[in-house]
Structure formats: structure tokens, C-alpha cells
N, C-alpha and C. Protein backbone atom coordinates (compact mmCIF):
# COMPACT_ATOMS: atom_id res chain seq x y z
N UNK A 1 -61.23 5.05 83.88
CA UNK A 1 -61.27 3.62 84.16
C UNK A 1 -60.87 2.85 82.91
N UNK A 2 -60.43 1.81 83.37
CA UNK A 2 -59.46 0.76 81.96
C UNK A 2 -60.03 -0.64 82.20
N UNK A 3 -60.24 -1.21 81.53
CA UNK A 3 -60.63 -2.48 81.27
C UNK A 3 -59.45 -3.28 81.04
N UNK A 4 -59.50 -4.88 81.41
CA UNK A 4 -59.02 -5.85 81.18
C UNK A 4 -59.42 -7.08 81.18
N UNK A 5 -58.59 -7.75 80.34
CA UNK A 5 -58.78 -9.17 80.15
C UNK A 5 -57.81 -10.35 79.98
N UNK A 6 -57.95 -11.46 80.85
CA UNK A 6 -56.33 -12.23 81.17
C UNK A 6 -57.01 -13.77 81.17
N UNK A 7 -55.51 -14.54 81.06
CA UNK A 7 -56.16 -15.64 81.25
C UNK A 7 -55.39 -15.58 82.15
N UNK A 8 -55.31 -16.74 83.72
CA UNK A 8 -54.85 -16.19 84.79
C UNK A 8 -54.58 -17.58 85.30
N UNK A 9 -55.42 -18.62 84.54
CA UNK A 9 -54.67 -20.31 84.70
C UNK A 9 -55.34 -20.92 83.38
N UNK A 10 -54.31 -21.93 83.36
CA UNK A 10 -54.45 -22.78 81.89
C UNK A 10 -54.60 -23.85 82.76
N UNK A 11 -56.21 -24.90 82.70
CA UNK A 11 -56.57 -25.75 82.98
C UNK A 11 -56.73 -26.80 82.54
N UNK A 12 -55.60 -27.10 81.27
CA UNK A 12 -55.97 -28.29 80.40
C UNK A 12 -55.73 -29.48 80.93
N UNK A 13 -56.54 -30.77 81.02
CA UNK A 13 -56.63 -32.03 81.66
C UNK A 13 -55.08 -32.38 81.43
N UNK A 14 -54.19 -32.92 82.79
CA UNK A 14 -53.09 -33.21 82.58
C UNK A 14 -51.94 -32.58 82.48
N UNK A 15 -52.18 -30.96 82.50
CA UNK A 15 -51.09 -30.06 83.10
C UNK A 15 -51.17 -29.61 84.21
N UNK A 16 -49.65 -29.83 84.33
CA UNK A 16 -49.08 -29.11 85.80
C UNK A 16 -48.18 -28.44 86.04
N UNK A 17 -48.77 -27.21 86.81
CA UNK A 17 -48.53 -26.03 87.00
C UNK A 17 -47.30 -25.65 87.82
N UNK A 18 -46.35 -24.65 87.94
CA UNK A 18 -45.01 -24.83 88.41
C UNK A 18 -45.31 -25.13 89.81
N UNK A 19 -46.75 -25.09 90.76
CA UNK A 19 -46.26 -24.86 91.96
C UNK A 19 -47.17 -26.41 91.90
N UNK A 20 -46.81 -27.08 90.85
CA UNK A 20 -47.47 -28.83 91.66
C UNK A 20 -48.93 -28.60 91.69
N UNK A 21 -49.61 -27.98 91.04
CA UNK A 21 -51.06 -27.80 90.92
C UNK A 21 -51.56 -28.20 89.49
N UNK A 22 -52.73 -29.13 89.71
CA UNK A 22 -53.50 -29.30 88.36
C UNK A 22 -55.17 -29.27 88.69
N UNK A 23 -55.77 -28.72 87.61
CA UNK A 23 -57.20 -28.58 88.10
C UNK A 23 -57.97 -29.36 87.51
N UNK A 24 -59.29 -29.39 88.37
CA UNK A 24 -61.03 -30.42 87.78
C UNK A 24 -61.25 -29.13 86.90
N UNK A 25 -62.22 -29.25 86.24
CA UNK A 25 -63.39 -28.53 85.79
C UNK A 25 -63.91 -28.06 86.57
N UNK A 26 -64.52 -26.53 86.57
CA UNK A 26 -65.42 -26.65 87.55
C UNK A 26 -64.69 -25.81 88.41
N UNK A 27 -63.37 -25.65 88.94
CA UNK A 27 -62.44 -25.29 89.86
C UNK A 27 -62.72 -23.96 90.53
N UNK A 28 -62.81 -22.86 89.48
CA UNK A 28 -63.28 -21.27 89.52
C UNK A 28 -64.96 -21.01 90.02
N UNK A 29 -65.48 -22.40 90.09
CA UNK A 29 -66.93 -21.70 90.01
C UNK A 29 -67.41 -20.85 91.64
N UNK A 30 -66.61 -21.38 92.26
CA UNK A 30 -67.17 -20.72 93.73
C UNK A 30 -66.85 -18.96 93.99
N UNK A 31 -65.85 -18.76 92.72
CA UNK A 31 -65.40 -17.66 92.59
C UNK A 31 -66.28 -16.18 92.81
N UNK A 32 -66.32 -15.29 93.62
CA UNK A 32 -67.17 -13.91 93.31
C UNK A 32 -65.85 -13.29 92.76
N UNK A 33 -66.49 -12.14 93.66
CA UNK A 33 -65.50 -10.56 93.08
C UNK A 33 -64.02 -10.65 93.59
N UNK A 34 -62.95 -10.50 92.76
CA UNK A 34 -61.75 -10.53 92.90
C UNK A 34 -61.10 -9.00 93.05
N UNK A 35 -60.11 -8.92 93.68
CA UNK A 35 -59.38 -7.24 93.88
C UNK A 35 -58.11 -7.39 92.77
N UNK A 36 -58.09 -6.43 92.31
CA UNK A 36 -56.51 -6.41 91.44
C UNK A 36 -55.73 -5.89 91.63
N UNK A 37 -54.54 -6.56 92.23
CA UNK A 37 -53.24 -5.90 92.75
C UNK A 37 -52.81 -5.21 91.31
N UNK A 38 -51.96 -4.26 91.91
CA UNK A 38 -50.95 -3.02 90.86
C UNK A 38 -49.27 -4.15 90.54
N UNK A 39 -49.27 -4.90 91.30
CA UNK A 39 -47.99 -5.64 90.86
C UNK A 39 -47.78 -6.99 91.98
N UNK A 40 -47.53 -8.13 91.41
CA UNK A 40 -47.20 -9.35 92.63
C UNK A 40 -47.84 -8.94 93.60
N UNK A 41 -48.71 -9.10 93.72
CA UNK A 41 -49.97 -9.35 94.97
C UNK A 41 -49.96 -8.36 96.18
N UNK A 42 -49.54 -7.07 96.07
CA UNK A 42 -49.61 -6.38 96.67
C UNK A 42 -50.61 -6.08 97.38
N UNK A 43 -51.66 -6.29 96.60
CA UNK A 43 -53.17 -5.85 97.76
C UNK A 43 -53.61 -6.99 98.69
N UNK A 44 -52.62 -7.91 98.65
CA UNK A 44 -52.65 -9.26 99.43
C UNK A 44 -51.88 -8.90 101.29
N UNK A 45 -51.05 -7.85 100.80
CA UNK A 45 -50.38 -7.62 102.01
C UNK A 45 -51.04 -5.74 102.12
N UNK A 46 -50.29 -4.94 102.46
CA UNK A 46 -50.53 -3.65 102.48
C UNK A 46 -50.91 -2.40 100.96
N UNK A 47 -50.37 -2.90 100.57
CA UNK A 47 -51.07 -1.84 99.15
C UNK A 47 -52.56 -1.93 98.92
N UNK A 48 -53.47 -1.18 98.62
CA UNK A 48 -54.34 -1.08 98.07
C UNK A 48 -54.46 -1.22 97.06
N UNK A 49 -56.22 -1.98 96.56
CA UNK A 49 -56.41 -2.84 95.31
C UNK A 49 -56.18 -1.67 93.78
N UNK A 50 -55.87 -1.92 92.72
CA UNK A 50 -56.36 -0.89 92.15
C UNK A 50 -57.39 -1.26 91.10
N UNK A 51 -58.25 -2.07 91.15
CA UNK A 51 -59.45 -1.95 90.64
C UNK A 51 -59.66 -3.48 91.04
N UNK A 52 -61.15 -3.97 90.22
CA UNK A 52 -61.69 -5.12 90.64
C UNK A 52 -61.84 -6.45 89.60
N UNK A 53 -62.46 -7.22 89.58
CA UNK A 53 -62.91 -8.14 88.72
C UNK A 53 -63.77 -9.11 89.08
N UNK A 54 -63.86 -10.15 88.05
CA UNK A 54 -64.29 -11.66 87.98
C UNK A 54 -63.78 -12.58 86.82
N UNK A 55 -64.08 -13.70 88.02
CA UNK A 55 -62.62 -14.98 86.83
C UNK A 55 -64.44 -16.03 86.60
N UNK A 56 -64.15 -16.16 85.18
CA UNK A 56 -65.17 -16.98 85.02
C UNK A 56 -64.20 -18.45 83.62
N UNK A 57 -64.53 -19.75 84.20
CA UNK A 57 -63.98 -20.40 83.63
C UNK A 57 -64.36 -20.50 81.65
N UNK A 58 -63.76 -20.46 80.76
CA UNK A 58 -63.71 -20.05 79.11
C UNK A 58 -63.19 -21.58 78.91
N UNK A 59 -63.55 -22.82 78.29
CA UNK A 59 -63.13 -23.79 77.83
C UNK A 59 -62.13 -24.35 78.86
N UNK A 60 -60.96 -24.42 78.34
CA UNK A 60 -59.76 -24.70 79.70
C UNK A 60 -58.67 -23.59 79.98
N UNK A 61 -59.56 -22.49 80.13
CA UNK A 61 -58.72 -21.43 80.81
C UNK A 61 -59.71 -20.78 81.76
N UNK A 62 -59.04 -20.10 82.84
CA UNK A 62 -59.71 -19.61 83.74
C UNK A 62 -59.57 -18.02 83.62
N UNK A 63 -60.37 -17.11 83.07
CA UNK A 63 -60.24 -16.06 82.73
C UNK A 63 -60.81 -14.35 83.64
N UNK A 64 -59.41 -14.03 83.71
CA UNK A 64 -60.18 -12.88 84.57
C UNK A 64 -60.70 -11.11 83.84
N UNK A 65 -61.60 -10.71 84.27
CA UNK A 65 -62.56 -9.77 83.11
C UNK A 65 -62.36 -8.64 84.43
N UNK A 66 -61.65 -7.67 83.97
CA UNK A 66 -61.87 -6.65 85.17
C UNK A 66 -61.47 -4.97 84.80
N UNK A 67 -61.79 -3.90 86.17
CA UNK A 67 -61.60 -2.56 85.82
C UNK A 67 -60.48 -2.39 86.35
N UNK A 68 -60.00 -1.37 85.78
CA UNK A 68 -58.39 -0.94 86.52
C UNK A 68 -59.08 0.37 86.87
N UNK A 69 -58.82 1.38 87.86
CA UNK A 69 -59.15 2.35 88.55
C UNK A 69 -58.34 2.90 88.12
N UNK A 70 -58.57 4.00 86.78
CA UNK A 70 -57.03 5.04 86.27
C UNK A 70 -57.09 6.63 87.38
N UNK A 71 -57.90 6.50 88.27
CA UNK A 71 -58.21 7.92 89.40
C UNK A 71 -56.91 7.56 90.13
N UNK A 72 -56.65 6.60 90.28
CA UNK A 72 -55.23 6.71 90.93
C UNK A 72 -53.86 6.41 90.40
N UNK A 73 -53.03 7.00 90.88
CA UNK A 73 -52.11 6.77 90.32
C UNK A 73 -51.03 5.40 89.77
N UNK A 74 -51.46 4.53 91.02
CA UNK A 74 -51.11 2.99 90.93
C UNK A 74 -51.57 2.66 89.52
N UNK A 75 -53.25 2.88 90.06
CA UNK A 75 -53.70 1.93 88.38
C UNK A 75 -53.05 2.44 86.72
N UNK A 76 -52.68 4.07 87.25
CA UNK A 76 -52.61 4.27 85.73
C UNK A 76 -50.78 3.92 85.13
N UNK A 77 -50.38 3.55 86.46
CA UNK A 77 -49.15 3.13 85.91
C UNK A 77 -49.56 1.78 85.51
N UNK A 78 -49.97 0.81 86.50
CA UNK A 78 -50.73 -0.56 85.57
C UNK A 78 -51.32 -0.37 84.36
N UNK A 79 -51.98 0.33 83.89
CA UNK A 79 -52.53 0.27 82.66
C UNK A 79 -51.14 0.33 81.89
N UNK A 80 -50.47 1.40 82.19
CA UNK A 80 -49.20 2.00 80.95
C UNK A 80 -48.72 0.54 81.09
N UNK A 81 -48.42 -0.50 81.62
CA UNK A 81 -47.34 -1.44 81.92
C UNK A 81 -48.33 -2.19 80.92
N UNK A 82 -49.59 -2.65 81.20
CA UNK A 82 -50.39 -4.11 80.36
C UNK A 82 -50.52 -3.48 79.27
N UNK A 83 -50.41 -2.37 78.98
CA UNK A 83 -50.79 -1.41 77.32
C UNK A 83 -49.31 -2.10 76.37
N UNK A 84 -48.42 -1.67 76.95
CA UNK A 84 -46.84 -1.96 76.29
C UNK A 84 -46.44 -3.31 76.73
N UNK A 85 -46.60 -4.25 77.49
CA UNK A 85 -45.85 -5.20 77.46
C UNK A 85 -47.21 -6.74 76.47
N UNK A 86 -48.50 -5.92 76.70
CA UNK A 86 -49.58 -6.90 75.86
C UNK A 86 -49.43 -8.45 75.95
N UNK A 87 -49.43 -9.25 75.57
CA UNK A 87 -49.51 -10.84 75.88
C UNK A 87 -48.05 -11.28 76.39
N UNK A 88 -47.22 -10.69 76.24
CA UNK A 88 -46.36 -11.10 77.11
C UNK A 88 -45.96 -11.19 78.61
N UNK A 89 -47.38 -10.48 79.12
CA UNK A 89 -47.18 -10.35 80.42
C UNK A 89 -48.01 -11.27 81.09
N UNK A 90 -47.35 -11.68 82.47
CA UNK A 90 -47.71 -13.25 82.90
C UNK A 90 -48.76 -12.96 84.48
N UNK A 91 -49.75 -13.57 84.85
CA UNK A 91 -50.18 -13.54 85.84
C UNK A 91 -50.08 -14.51 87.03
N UNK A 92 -50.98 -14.18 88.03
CA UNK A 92 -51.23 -14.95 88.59
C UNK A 92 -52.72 -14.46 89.71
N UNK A 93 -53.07 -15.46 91.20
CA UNK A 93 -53.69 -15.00 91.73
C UNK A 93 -53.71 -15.30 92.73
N UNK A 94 -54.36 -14.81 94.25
CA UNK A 94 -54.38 -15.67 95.29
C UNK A 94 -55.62 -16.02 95.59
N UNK A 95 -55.67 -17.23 96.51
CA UNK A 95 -56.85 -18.16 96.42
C UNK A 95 -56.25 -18.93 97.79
N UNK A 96 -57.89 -19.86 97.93
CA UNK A 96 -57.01 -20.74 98.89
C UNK A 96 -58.14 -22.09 98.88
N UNK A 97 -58.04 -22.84 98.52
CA UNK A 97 -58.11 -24.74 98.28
C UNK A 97 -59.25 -24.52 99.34
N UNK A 98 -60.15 -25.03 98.86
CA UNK A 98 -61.44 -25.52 99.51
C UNK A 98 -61.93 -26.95 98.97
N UNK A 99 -61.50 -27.40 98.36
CA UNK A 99 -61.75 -28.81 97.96
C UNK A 99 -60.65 -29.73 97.02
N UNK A 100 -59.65 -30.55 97.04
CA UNK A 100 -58.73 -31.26 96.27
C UNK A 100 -58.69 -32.44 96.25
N UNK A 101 -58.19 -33.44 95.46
CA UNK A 101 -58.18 -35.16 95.70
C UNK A 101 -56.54 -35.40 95.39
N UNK A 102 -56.01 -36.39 95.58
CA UNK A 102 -54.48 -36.82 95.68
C UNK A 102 -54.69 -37.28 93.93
N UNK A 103 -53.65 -36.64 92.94
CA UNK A 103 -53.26 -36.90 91.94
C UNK A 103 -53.08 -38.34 91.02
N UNK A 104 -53.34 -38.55 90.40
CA UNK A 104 -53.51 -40.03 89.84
C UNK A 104 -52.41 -40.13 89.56
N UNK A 105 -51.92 -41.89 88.94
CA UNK A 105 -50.54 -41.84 88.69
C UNK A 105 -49.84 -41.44 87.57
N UNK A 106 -50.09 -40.89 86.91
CA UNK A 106 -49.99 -39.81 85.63
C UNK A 106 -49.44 -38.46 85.81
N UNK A 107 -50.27 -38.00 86.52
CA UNK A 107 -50.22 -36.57 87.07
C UNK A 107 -48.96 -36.61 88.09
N UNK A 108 -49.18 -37.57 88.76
CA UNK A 108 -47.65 -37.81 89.38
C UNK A 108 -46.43 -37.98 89.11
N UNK A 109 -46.78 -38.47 87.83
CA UNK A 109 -45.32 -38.56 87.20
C UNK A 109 -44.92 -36.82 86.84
N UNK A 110 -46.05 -36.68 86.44
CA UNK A 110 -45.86 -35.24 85.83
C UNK A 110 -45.45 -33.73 86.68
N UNK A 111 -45.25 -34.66 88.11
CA UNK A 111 -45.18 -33.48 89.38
C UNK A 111 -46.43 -32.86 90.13
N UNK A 112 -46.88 -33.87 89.72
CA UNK A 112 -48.18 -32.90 90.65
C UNK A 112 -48.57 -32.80 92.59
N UNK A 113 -48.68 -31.77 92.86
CA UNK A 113 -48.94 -32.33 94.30
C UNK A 113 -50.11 -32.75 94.78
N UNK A 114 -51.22 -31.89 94.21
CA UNK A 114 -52.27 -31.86 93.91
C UNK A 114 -53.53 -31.74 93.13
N UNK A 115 -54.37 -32.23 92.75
CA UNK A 115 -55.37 -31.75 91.71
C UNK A 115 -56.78 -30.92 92.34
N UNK A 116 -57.06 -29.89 92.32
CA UNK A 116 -57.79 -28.50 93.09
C UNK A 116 -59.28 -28.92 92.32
N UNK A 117 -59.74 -28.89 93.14
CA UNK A 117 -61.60 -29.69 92.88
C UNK A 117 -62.11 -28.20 92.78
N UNK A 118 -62.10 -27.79 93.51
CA UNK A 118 -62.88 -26.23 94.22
C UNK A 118 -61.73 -25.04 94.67
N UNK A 119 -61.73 -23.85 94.56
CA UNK A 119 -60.94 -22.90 95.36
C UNK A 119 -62.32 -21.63 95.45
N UNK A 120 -61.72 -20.88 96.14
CA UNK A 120 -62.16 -19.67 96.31
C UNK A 120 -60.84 -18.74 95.55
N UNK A 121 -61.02 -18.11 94.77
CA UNK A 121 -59.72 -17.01 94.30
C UNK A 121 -60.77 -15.83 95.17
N UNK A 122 -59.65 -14.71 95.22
CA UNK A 122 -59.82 -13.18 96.11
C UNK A 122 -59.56 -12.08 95.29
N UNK A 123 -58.11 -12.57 94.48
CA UNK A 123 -57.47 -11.55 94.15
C UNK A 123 -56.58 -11.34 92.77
N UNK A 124 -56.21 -11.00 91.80
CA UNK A 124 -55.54 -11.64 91.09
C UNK A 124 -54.78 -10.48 90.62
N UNK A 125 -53.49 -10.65 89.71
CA UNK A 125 -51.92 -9.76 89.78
C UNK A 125 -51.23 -9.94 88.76
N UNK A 126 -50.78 -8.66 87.97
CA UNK A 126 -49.56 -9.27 86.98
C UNK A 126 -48.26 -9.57 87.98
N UNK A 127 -47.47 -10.02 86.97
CA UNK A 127 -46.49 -10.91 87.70
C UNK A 127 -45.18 -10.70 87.26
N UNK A 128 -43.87 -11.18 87.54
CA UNK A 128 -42.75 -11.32 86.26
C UNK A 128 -42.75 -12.51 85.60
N UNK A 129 -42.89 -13.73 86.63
CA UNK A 129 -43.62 -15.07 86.05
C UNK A 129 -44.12 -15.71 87.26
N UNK A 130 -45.48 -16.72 86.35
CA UNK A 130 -46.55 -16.85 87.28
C UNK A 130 -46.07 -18.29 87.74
N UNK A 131 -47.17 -18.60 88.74
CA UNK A 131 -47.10 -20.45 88.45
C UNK A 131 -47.55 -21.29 87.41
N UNK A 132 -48.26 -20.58 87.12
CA UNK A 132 -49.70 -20.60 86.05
C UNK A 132 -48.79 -20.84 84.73
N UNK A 133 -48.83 -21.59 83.90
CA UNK A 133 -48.25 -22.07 82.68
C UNK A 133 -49.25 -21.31 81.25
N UNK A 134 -48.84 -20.74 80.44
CA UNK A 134 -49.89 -20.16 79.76
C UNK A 134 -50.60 -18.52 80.09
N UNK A 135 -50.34 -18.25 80.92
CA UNK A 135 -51.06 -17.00 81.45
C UNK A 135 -50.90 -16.01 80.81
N UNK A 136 -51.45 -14.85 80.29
CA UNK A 136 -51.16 -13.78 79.69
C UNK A 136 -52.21 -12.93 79.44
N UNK A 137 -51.86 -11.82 79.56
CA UNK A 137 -53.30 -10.49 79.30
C UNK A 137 -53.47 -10.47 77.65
N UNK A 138 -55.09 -10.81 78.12
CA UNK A 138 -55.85 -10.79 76.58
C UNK A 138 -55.98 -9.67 75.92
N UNK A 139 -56.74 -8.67 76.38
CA UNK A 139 -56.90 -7.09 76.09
C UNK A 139 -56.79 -6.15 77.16
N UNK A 140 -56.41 -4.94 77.05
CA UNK A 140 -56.63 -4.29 77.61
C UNK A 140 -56.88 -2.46 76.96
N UNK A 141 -58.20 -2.15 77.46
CA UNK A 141 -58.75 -0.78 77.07
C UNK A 141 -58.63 0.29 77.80
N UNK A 142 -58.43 1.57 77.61
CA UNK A 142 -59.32 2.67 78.41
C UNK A 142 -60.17 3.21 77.88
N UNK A 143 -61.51 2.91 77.97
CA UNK A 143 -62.36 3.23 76.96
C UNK A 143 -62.60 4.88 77.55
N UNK A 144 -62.33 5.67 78.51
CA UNK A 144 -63.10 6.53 78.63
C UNK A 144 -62.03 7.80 78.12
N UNK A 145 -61.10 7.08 78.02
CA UNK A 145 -60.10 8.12 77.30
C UNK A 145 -59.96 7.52 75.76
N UNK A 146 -60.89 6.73 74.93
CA UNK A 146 -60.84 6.26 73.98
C UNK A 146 -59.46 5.65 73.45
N UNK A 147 -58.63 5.13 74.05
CA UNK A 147 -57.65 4.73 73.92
C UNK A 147 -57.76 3.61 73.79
N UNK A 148 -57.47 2.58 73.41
CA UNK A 148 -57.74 1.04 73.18
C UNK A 148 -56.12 0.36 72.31
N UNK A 149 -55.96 -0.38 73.52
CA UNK A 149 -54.91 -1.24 72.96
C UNK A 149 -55.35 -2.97 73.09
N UNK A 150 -55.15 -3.73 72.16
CA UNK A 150 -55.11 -5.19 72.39
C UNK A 150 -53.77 -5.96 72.58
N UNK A 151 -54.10 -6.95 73.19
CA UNK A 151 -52.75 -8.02 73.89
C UNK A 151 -52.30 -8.02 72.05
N UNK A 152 -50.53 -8.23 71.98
CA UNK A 152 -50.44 -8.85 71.13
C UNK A 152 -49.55 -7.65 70.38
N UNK A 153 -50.38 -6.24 70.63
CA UNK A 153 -49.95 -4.93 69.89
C UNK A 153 -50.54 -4.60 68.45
N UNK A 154 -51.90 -5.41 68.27
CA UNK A 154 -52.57 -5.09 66.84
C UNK A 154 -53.74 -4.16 67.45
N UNK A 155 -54.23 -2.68 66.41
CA UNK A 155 -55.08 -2.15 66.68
C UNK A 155 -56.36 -2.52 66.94
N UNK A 156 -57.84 -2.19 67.44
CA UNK A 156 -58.91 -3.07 67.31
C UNK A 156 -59.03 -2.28 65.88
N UNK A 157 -60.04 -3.01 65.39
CA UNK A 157 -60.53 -1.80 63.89
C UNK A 157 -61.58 -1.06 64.16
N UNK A 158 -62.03 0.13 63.44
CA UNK A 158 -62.45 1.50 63.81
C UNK A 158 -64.05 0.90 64.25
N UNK A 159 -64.56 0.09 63.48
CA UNK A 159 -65.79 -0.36 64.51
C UNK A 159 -65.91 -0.36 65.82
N UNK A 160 -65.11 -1.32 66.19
CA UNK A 160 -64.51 -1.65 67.89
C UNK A 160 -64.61 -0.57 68.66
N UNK A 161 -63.64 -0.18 67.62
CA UNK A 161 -62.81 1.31 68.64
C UNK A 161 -64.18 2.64 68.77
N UNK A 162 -64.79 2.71 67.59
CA UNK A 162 -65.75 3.56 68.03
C UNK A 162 -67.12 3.21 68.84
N UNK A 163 -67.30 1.69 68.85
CA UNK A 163 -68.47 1.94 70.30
C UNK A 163 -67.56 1.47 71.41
N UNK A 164 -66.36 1.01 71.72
CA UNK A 164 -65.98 1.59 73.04
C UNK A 164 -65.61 3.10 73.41
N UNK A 165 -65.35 3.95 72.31
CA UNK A 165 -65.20 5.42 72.88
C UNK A 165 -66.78 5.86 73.22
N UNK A 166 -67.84 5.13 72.58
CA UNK A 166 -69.32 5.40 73.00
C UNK A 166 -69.58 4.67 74.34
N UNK A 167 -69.16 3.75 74.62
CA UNK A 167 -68.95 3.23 75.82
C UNK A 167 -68.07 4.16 76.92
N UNK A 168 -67.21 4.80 76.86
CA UNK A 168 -66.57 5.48 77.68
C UNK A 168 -67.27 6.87 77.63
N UNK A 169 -68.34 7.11 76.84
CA UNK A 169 -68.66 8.24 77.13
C UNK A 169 -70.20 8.00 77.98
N UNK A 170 -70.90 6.99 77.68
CA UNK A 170 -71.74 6.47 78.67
C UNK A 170 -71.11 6.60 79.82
N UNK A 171 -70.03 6.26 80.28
CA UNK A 171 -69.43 6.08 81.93
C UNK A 171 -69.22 7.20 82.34
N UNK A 172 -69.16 8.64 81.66
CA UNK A 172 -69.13 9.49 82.21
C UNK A 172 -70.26 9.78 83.29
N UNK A 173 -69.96 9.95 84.62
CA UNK A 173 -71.32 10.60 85.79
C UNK A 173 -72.35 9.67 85.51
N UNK A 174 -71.60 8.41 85.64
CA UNK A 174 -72.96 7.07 85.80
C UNK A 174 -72.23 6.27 86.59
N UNK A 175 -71.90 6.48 87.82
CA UNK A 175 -71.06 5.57 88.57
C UNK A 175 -71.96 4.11 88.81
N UNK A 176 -72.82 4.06 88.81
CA UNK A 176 -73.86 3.26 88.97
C UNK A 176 -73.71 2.45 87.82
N UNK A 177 -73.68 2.35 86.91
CA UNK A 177 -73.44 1.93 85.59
C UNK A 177 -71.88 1.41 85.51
N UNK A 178 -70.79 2.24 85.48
CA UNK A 178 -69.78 1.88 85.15
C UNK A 178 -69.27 0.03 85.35
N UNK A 179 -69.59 -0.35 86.15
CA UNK A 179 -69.13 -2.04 85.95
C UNK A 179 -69.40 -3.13 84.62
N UNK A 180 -70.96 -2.08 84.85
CA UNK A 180 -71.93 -2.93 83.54
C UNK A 180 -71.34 -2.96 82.38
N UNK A 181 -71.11 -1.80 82.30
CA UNK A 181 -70.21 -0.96 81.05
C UNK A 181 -69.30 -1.32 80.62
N UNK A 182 -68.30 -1.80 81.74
CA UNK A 182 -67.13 -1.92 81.37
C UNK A 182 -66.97 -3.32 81.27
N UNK A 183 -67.66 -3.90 81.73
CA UNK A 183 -67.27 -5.41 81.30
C UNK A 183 -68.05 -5.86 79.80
N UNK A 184 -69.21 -4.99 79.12
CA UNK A 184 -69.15 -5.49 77.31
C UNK A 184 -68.33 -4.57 77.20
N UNK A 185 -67.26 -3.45 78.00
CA UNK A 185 -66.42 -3.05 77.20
C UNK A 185 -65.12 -4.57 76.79
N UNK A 186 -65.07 -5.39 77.82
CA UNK A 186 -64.26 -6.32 77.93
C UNK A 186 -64.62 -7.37 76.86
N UNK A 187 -65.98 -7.58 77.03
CA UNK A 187 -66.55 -8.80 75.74
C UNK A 187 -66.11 -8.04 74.80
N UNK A 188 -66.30 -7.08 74.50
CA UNK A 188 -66.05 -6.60 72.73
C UNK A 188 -64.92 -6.89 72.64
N UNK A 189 -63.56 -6.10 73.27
CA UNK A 189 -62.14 -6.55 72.70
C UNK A 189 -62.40 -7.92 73.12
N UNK A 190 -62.68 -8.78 73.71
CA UNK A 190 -62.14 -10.39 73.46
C UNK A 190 -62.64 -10.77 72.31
N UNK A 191 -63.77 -10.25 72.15
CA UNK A 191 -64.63 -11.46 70.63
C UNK A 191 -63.89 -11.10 69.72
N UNK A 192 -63.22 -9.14 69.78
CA UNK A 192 -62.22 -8.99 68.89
C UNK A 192 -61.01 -9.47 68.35
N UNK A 193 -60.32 -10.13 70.01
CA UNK A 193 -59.04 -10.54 69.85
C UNK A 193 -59.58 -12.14 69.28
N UNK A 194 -60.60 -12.44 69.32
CA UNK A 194 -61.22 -13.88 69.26
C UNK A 194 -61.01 -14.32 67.90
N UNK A 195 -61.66 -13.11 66.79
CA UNK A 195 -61.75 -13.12 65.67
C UNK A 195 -60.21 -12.96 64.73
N UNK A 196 -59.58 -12.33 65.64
CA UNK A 196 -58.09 -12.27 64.74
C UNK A 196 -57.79 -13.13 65.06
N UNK A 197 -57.81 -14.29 66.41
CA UNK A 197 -57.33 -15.26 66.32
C UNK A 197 -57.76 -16.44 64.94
N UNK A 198 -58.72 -16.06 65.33
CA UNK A 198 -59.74 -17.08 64.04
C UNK A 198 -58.80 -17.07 62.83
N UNK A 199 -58.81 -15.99 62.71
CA UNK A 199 -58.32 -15.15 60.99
C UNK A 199 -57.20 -15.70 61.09
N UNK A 200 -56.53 -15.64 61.76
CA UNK A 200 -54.65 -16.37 61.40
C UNK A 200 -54.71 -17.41 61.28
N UNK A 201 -55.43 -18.04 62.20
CA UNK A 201 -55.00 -19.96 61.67
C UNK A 201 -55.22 -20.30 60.37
């Protein structure tokens, strides 16, 4: 199993998104468990998911925290793809509008069709490009094969890297466990990627 981490919409007050979408605050919260398509929304139509998640809103991004299922073969080609292409790769998700208001005259100028109060998301997908302005995979791990790559293509440092290989060895024959697991496997590389961000500016 592989871990990930994406931002999957950029919600900053006053952007709008290629498909005429801008969001409230607040937008993601109705959100549960999401499925993760292997490529453009495949598990939306006939493919099966290859692993799961949750999008929980981070300042003004809407961020999705999830497992990739490497038992199959789908997922472990997804992993090889978010391992090598790292922040350059773009998302998206499907959802469907449960609450919106008509765009102010600002936002209108700016193209908007709508501004999204509430949604339900289901599902979410790498992409070739999203609607989503900003989108890109934050980290992504396999902790149980101790392998660990971050968005971007910088190593984590050997701290990191050695309690997620302790983390992937917890997940061994604890199926019961594994979600728990794998999502501070997800907090650790973000606070990681958090801190190199820090460090460069």
C-alpha cells in the first residue's frame, strides 16, 4: 500500500476555475470517503477504484490524503506514474453541487458561472490537466516497501524515511490498522514537504 497527498482545488477568494467554478469556504466539508481512480476518472464509469481517501479543506486548498492499493496492478502502475512525474502532475475530482449562489459582479467578470457553497465530492483522479487551477500531488510514499518519494523529486531525510519504513512494517497483517497508519504516514511527508517549503523562502 502507497500513500498520497494532493491538492485537488485551489480555493482562493476570487479565482476561477477553467470550468467557471469558484468556491465559499467551507465547500469540502460535507465531504466523507472518496474512491481513487487509476487515471481521468475511471472508477466514475467502469474501472475499479484503486484505493481510497479524504479531502479535508488546508487554508485555501482543498486537499486530498489517501491509500493507493499496490495488490493490484492498476494501483502500482499509479504509484510508478505520481513517484516520477511528482508536483507536476495535475488533478481533479468528481462531485456534484448541493448548494451554490449566482456570482457577484467581479467574479463575473472573471468568468465565473458559479460560486459552489456546498458539494459532496465521491471520487478524485490524476489527470493530464485539471479544471482545478493549482492542483498538484504533494507527496507520495510506499511505506511498506520503504520506498518514499516526495512531490517535487527531493528525498525525505533519514528521520522521515525511517519511521515510515516503521510504519510500513506496523501494516504488515494489521488490516484493521492499515488506514490509521497510513494516513500519519501522509501527515509526516506533508509536515515534511511543509518544512522544505518553509526552508526555501
Amino acid at each position: 500500500m502507497a500513500t498520497v497527498s494532493a491538492v485537488i482545488a485551489v480555493m482562493t477568494p476570487g479565482l476561477v476555475d477553467h470550468d467557471g467554478d469558484a468556491y465559499d469556504p467551507g465547500a469540502f466539508d460535507g465531504t466523507g470517503q472518496v474512491l481513487i481512480s487509476q487515471w481521468g476518472h475511471s472508477a466514475m464509469t467502469a474501472a475499479m477504484p484503486v484505493g481510497v481517501g479524504s479531502i479535508q479543506e488546508v487554508g485555501d486548498q482543498a486537499v486530498l490524503d489517501g491509500v493507493i492499493w499496490l495488490g493490484m496492478q492498476a494501483g502500482r502502475d499509479l504509484y510508478e506514474v505520481l513517484r516520477r512525474r511528482g508536483a507536476d502532475q495535475e488533478w481533479s475530482y468528481g462531485y456534484r453541487v448541493t448548494k451554490s449562489r449566482p456570482p457577484d459582479p467581479a467574479l463575473l467578470r472573471a468568468g465565473a458561472r458559479q460560486v459552489i457553497q456546498q458539494l459532496e465530492a465521491f471520487e478524485a483522479s490524476p489527470v493530464w490537466r485539471g479544471a482545478g487551477i493549482g492542483t498538484h500531488t504533494v507527496a507520495v510514499a510506499g511505506p511498506t516497501s520503504g520506498a518514499v518519494g516526495q512531490a517535487g523529486g527531493a528525498d525525505l531525510d533519514p528521520a522521515t524515511r525511517a519511521e515510515l519504513a516503521a510504519i510500513g512494517e506496523r501494516l504488515r497483517g494489521r488490516r484493521d490498522a492499515q488506514e490509521a497508519l497510513a494516513a500519519a504516514a501522509v501527515r509526516l511527508i506533508r509536515h515534511q514537504a511543509e518544512r522544505r517549503r518553509a526552508a526555501s523562502r
